[in-house]
N, C-alpha and C. Protein backbone atom coordinates (compact mmCIF):
# COMPACT_ATOMS: atom_id res chain seq x y z
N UNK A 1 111.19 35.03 74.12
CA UNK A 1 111.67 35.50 75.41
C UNK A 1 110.50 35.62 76.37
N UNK A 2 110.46 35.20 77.59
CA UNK A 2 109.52 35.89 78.84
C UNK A 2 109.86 37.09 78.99
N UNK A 3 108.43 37.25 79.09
CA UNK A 3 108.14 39.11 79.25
C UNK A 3 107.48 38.96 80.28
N UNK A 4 107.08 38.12 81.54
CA UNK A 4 106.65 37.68 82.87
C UNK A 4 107.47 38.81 83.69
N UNK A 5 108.51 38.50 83.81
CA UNK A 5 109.53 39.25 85.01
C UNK A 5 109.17 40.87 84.71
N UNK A 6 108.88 41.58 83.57
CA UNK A 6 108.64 42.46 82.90
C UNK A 6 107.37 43.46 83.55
N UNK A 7 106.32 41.71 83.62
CA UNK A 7 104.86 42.29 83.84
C UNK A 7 105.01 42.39 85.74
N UNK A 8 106.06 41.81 86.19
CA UNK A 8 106.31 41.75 87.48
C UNK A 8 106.66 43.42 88.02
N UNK A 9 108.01 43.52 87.10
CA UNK A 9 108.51 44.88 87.45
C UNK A 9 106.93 45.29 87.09
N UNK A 10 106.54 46.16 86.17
CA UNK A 10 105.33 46.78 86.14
C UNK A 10 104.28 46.70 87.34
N UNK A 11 104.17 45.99 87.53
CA UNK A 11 103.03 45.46 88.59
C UNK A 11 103.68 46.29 89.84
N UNK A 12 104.71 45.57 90.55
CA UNK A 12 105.30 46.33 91.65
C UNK A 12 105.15 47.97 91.56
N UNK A 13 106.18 48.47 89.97
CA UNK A 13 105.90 49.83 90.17
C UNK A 13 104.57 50.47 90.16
N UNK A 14 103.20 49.66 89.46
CA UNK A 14 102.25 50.53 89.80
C UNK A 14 101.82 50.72 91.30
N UNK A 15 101.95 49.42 92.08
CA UNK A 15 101.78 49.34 93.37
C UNK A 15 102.49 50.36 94.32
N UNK A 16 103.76 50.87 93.69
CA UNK A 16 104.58 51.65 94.59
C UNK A 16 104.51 53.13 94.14
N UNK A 17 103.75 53.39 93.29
CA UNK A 17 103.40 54.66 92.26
C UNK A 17 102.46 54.89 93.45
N UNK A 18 100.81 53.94 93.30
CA UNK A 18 99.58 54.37 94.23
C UNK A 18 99.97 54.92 94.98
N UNK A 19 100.49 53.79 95.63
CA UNK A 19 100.92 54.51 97.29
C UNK A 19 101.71 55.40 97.39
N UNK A 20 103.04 56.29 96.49
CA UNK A 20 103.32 57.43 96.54
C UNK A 20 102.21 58.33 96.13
N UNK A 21 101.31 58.20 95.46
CA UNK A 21 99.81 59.35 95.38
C UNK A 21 98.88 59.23 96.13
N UNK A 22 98.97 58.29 96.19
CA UNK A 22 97.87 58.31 97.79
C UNK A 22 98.70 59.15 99.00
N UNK A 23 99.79 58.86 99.45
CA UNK A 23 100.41 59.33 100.23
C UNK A 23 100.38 61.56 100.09
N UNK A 24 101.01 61.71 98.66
CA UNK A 24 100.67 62.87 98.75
C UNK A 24 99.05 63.30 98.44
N UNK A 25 98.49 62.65 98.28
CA UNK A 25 96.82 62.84 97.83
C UNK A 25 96.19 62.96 99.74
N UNK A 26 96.45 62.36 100.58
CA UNK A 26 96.38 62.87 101.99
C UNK A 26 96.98 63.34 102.64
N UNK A 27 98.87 64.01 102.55
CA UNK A 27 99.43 64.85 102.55
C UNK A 27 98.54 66.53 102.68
N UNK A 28 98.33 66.66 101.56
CA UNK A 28 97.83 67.73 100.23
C UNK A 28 96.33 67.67 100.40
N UNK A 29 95.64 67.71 101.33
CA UNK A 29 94.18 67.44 100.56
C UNK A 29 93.18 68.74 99.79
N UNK A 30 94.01 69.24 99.93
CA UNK A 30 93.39 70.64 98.57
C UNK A 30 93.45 70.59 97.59
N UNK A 31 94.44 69.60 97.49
CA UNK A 31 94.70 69.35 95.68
C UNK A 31 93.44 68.80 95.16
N UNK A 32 93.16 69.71 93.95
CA UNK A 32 92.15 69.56 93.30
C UNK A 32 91.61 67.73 92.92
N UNK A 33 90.43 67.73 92.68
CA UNK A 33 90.22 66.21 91.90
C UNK A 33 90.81 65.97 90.80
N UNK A 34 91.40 66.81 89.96
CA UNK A 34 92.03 65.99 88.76
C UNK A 34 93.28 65.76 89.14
N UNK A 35 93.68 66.18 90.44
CA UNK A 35 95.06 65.43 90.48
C UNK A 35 95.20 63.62 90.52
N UNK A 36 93.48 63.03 91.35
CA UNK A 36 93.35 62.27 91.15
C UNK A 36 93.26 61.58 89.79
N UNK A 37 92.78 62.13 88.65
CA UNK A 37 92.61 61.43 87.41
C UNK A 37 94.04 61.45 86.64
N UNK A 38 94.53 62.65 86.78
CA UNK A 38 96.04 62.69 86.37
C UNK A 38 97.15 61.54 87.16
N UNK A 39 96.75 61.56 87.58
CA UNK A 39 97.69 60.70 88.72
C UNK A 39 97.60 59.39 88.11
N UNK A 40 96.42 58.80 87.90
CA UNK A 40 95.68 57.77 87.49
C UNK A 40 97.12 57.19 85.55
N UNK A 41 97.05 58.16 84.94
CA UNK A 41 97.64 58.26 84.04
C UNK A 41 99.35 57.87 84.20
N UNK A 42 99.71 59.03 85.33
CA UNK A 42 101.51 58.96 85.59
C UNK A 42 101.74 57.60 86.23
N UNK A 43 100.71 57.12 86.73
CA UNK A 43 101.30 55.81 87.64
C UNK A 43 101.13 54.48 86.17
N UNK A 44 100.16 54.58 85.57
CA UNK A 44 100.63 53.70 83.89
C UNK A 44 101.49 53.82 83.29
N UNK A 45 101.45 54.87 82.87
CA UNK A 45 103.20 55.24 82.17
C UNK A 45 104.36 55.50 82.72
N UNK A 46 104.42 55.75 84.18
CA UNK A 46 105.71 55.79 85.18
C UNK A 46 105.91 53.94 84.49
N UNK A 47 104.82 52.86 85.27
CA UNK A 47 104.81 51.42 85.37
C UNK A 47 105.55 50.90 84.04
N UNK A 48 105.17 51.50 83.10
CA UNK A 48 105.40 50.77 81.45
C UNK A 48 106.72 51.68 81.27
N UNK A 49 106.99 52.81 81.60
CA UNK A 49 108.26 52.84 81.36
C UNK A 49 109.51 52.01 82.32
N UNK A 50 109.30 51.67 83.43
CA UNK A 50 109.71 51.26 84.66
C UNK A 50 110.12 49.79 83.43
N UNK A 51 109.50 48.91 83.68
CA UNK A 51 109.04 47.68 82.58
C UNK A 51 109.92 47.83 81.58
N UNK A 52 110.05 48.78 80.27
CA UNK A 52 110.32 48.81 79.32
C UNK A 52 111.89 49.26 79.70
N UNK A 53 112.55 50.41 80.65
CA UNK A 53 114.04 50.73 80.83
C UNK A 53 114.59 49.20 81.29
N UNK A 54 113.98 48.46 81.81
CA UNK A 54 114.11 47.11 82.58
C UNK A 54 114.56 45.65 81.51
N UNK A 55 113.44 45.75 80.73
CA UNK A 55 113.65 44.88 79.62
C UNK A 55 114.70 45.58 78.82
N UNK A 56 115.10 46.73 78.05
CA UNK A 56 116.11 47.30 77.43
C UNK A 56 117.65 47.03 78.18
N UNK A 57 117.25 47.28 79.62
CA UNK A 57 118.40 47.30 80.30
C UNK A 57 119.37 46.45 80.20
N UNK A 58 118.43 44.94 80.50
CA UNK A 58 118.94 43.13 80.63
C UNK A 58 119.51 42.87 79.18
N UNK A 59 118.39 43.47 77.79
CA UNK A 59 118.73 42.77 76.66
C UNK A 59 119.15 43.43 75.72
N UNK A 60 119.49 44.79 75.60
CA UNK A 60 120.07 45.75 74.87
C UNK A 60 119.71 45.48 73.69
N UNK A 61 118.25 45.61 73.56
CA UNK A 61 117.57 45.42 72.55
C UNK A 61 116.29 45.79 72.83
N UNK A 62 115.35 46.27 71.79
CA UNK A 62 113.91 46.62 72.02
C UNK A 62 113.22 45.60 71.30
N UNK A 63 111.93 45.19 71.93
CA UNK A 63 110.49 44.06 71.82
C UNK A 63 110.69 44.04 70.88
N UNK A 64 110.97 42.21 70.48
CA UNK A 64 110.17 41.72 69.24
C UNK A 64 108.58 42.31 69.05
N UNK A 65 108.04 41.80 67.73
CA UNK A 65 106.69 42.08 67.84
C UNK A 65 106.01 41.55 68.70
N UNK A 66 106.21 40.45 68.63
CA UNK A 66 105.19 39.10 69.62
C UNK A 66 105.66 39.60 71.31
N UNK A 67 106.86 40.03 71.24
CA UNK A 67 107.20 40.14 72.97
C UNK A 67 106.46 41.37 73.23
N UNK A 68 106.42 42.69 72.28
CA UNK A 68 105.29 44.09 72.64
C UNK A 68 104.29 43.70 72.48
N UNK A 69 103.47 42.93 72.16
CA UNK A 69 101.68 42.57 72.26
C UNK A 69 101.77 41.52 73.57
N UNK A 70 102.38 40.57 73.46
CA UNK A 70 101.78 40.11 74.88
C UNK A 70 102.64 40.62 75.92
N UNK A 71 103.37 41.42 76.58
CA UNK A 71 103.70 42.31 77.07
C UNK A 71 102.70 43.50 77.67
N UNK A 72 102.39 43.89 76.01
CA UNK A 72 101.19 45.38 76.35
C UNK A 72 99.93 44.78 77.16
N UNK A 73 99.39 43.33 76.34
CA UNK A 73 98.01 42.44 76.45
C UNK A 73 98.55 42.57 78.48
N UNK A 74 99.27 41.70 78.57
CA UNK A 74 99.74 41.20 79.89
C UNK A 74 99.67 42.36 80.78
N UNK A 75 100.44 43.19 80.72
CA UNK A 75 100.48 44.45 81.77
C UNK A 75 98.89 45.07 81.30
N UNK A 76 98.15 45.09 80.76
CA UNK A 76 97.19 46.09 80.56
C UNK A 76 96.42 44.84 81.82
N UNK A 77 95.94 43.76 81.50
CA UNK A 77 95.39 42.68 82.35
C UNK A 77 96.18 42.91 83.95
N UNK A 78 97.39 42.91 84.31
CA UNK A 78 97.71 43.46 85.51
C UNK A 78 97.04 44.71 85.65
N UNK A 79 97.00 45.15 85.11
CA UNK A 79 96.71 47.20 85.60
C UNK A 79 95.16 47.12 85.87
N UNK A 80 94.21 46.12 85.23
CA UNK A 80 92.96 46.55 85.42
C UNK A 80 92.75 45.14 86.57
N UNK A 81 93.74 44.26 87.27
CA UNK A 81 93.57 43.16 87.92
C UNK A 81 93.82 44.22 89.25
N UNK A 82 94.59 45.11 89.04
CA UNK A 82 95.42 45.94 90.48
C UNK A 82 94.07 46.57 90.34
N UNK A 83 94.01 47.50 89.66
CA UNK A 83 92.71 48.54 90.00
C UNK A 83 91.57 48.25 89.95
N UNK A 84 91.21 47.12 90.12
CA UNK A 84 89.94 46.33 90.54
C UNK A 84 90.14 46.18 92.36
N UNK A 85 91.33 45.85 92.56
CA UNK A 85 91.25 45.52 94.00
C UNK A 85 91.59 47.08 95.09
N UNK A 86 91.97 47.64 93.90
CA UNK A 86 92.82 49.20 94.27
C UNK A 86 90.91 49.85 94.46
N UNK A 87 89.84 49.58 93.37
CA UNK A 87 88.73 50.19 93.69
C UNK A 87 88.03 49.52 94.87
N UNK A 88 88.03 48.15 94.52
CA UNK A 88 87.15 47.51 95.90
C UNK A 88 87.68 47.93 97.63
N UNK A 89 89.04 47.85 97.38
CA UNK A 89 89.39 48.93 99.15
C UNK A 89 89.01 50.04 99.34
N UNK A 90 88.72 50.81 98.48
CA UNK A 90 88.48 51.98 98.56
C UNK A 90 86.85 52.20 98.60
N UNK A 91 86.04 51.26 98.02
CA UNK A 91 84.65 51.20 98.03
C UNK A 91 84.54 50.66 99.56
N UNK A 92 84.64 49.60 99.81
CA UNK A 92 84.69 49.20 101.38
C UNK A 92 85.07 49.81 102.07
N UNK A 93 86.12 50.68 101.90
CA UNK A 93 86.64 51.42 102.96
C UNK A 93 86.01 52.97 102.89
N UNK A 94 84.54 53.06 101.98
CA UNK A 94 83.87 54.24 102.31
C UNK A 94 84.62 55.31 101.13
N UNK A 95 85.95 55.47 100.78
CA UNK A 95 86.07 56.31 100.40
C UNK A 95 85.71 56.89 98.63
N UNK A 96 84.57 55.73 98.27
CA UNK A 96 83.99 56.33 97.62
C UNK A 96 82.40 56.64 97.47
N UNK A 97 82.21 57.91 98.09
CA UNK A 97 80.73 57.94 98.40
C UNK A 97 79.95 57.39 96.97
N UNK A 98 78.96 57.53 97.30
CA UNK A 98 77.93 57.07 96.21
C UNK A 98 78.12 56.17 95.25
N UNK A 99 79.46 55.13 95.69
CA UNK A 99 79.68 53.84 94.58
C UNK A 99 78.50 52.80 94.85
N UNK A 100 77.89 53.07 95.85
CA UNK A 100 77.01 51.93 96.01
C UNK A 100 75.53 51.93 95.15
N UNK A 101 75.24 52.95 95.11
CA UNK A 101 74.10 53.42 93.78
C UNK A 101 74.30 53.46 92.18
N UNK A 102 74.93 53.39 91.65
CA UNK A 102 75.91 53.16 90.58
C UNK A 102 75.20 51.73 89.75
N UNK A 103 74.52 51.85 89.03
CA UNK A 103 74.08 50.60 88.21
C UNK A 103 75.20 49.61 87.81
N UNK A 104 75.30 48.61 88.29
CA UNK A 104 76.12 47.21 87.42
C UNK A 104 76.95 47.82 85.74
N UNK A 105 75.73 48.16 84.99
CA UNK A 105 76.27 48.11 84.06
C UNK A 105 77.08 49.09 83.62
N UNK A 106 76.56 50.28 84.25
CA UNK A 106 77.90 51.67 84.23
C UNK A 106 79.59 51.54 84.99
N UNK A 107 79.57 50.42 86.16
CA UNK A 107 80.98 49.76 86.64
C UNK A 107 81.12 48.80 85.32
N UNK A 108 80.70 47.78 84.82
CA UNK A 108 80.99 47.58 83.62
C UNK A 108 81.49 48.46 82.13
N UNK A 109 80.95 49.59 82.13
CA UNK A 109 81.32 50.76 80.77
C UNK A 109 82.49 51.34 81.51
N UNK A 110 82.46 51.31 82.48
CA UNK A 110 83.71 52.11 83.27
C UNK A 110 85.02 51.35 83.15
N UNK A 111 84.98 50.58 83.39
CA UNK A 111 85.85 49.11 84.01
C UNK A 111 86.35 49.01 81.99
N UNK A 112 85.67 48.90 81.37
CA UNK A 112 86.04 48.90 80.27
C UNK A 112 86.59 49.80 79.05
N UNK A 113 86.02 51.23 79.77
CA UNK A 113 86.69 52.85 79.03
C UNK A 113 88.34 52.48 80.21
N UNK A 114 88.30 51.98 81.25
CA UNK A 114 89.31 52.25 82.00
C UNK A 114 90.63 51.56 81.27
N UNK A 115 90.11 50.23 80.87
CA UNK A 115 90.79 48.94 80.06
C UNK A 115 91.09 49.51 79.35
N UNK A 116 90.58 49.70 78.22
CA UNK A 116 91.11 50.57 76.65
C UNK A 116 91.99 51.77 77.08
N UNK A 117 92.26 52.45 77.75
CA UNK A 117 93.29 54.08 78.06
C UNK A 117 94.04 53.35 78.66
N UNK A 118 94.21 51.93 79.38
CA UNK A 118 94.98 51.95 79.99
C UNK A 118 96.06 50.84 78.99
N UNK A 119 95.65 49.92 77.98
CA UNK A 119 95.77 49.67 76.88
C UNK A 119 96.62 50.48 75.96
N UNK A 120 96.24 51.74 75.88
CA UNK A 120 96.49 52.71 74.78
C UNK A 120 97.86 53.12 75.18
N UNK A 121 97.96 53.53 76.18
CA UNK A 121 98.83 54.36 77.30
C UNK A 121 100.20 52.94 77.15
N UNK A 122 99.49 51.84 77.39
CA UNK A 122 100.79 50.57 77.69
C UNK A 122 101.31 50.28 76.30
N UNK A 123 100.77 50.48 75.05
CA UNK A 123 101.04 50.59 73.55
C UNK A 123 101.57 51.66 73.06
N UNK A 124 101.61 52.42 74.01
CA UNK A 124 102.54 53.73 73.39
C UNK A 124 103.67 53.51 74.46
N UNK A 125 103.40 53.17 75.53
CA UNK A 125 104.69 53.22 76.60
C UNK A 125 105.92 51.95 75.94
N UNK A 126 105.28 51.15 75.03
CA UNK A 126 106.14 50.05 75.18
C UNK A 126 106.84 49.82 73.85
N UNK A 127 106.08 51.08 72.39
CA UNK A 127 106.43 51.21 71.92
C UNK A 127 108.15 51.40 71.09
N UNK A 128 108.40 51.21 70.04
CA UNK A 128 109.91 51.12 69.72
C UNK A 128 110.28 52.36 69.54
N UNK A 129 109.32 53.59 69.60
CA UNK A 129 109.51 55.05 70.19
C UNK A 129 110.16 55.47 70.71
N UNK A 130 109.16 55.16 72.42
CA UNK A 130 109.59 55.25 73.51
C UNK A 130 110.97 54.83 73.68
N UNK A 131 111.17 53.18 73.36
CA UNK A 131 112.09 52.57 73.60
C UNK A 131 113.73 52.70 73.14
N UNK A 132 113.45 53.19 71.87
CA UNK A 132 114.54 53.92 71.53
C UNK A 132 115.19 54.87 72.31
N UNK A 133 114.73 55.70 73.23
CA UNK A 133 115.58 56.47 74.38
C UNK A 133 116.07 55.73 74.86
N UNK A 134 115.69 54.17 75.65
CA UNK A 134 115.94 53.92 76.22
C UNK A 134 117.52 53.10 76.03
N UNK A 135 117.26 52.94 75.09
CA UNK A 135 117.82 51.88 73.88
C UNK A 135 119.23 52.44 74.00
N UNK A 136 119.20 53.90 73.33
CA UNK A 136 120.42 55.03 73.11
C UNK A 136 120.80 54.88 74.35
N UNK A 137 120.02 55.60 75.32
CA UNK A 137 121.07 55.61 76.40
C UNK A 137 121.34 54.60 77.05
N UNK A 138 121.35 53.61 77.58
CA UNK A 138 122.00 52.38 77.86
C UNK A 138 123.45 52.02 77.18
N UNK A 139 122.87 52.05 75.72
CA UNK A 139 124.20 51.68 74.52
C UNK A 139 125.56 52.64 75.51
N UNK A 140 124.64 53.66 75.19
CA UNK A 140 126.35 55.12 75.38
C UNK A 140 126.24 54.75 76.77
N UNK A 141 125.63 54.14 77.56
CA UNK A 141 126.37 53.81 79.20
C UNK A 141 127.11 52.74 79.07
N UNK A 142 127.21 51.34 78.54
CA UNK A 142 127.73 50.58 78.20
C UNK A 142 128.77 50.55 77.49
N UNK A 143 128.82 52.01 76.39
CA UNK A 143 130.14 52.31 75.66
C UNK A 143 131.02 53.24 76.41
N UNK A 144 130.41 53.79 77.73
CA UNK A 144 131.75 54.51 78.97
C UNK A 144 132.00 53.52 79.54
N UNK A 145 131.53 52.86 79.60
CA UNK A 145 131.69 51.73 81.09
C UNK A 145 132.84 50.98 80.17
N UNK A 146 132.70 50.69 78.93
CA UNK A 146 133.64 50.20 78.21
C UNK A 146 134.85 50.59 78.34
N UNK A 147 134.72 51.88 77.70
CA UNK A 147 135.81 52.96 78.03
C UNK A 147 136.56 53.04 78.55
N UNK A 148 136.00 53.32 79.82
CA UNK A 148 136.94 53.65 81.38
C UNK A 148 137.42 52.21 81.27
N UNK A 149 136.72 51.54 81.17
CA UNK A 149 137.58 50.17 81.71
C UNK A 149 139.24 49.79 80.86
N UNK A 150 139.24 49.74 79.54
CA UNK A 150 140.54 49.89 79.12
C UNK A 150 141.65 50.87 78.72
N UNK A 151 140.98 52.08 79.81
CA UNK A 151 142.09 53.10 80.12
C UNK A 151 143.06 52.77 80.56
């Protein structure tokens, strides 16, 4: 099966996640800095669940093996393709002081602790765990919808 349309939904919702935290992140500007790092977290796993209710939804079924690894592989490669360009606006656009002093190779250790959590996070989100909620409830929406219909 393509798991493309999958990495699509994902992609969009992280894009539409940012910008709801950015939005309250200059709303709010008292909110502490870890709302930023927290935030960082809900907009991966908002994305991979977004993705995963999506794929359950269409096929009333949860990931083969091969469809959850390149799935997880795929969206983890979107997430660090977005937040590469999600950091470079924000470096250009000043709003991160002192990124410009920052040795090469520490944006490299970074860029790569960022990869792995965000990895971890898309392997548990896409999990047959997770997915099992998703799984159940769909079924029992599909078995009212049944229902009502030959009342």
């Amino acid at each position: 099966m393509n798991v493309w349309p999958y990495v699509g939904f994902y992609s969009l919702m992280m894009v539409g996640l940012t910008a709801v935290f950015i939005a309250i992140a200059m709303m709010f500007r008292s909110l502490p800095d870890s709302f930023g790092n927290a935030s960082g977290f809900a907009i991966t796993f908002g994305s991979t669940s977004f993705a995963s209710y999506k794929f359950v939804k269409r096929n009333l079924r949860l990931f083969n093996r091969d469809e959850y690894w390149k799935i997880t592989l795929l969206s983890s490669l979107a997430s660090c393709l977005l937040s590469l360009v999600f950091v470079g606006l924000a470096v250009a656009g000043g709003a991160m002081p002192g990124s410009d002093t920052m040795p090469a190779l520490v944006w490299v250790f970074v860029l790569l602790f960022a990869g792995l959590v965000v990895f971890g996070i898309n392997a548990l989100g896409y999990s047959s765990r997770m997915g099992k909620s998703f799984l159940k409830a769909e079924l029992a929406r599909q078995a009212r919808l049944n229902t009502e219909t030959f009342r």
